[in-house]
Protein backbone atom coordinates (compact mmCIF):
# COMPACT_ATOMS: atom_id res chain seq x y z
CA UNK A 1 29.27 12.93 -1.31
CA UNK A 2 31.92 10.67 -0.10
CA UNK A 3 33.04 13.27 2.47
CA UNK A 4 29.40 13.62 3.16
CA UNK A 5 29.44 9.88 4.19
CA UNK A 6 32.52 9.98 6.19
CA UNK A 7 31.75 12.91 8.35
CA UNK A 8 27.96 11.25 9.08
CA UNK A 9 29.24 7.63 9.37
CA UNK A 10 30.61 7.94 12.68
CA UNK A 11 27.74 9.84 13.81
CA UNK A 12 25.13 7.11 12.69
CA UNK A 13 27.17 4.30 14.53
CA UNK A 14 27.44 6.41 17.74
CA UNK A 15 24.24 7.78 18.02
CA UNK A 16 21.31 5.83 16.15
CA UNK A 17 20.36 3.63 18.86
CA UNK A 18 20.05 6.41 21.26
CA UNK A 19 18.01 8.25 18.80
CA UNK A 20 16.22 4.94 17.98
CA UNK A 21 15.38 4.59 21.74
CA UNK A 22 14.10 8.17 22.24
CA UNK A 23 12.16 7.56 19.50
CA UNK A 24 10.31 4.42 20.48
CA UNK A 25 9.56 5.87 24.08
CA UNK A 26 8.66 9.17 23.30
CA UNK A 27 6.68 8.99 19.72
CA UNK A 28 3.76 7.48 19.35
CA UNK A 29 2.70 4.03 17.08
CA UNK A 30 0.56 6.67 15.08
CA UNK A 31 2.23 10.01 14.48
CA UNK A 32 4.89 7.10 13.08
CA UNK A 33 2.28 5.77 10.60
CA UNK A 34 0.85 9.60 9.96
CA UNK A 35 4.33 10.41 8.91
CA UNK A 36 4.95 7.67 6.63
CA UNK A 37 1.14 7.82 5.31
CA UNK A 38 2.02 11.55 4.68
CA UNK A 39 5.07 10.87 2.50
CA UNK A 40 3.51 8.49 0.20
CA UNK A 41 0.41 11.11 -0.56
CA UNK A 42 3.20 14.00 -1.36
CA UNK A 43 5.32 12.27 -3.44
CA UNK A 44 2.37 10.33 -5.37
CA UNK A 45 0.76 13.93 -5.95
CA UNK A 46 3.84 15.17 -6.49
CA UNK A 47 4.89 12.89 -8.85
CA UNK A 48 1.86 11.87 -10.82
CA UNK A 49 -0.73 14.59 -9.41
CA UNK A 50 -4.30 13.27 -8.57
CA UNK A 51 -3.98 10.16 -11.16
CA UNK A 52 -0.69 9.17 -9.35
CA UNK A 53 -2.28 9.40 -5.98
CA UNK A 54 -5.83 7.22 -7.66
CA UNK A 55 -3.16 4.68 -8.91
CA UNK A 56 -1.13 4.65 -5.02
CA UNK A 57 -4.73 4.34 -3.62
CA UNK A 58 -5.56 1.68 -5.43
CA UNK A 59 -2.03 -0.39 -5.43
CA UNK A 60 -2.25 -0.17 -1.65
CA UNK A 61 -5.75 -0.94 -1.72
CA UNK A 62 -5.63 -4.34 -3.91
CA UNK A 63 -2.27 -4.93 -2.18
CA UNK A 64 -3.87 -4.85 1.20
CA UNK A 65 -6.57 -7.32 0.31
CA UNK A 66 -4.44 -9.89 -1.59
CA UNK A 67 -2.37 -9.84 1.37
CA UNK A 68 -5.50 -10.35 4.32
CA UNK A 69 -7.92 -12.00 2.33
CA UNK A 70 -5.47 -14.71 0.53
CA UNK A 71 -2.44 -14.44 2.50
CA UNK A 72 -0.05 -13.70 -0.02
CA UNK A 73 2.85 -12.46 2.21
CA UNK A 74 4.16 -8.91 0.92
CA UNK A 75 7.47 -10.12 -0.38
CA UNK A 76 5.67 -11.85 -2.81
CA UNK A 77 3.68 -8.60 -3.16
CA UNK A 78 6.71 -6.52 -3.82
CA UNK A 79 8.20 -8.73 -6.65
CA UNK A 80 5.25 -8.69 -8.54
CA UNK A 81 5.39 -4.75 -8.30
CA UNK A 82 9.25 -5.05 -9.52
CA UNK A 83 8.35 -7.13 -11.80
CA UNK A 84 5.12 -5.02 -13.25
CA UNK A 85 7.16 -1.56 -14.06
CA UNK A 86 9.45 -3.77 -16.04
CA UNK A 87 6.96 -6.48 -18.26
CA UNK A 88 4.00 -4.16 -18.57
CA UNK A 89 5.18 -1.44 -20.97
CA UNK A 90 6.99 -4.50 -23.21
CA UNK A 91 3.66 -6.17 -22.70
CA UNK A 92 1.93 -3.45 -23.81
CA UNK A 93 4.32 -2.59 -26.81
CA UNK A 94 3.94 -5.93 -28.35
């Protein structure tokens, strides 16, 4: 692994804001967003099958709407999600 990063190193330096350019002028807003949107539903099905993609649904979901309708900025958002996968199951165990 640590050759792994020494051969691509140089190559990331060199060449990522070419590639970074190419793709901001050539790819669109969208296929960006389908991409990403993509990910999240194969690794949630993946991962947790149809109850792991309900449960990224709905995260995303509630997330979205605590963040438009009350303005809670999504770093705040994110914490609590850290912070939830380590005090719910000791919550729950008590």
């Amino acid at each position: 692994m640590v050759i792994a990063a020494i051969i691509a190193y140089p190559f990331a330096m060199n060449f990522a804001h070419r590639a970074a350019t190419l793709v901001v002028r050539y790819v669109s807003h969208e296929a960006i967003i389908a991409t990403f949107t993509g990910l999240v539903v194969v690794i949630s099905v993946w991962e947790g099958g149809i109850l792991g993609l309900a449960v990224t649904l709905t995260v995303g979901l509630v997330g979205g709407l605590l963040s438009r309708a009350f303005k809670i900025h999504a770093g705040v958002l994110f914490m609590g999600y850290y912070v939830a996968v380590l005090s719910v199951p000791a919550i729950l165990a008590l």
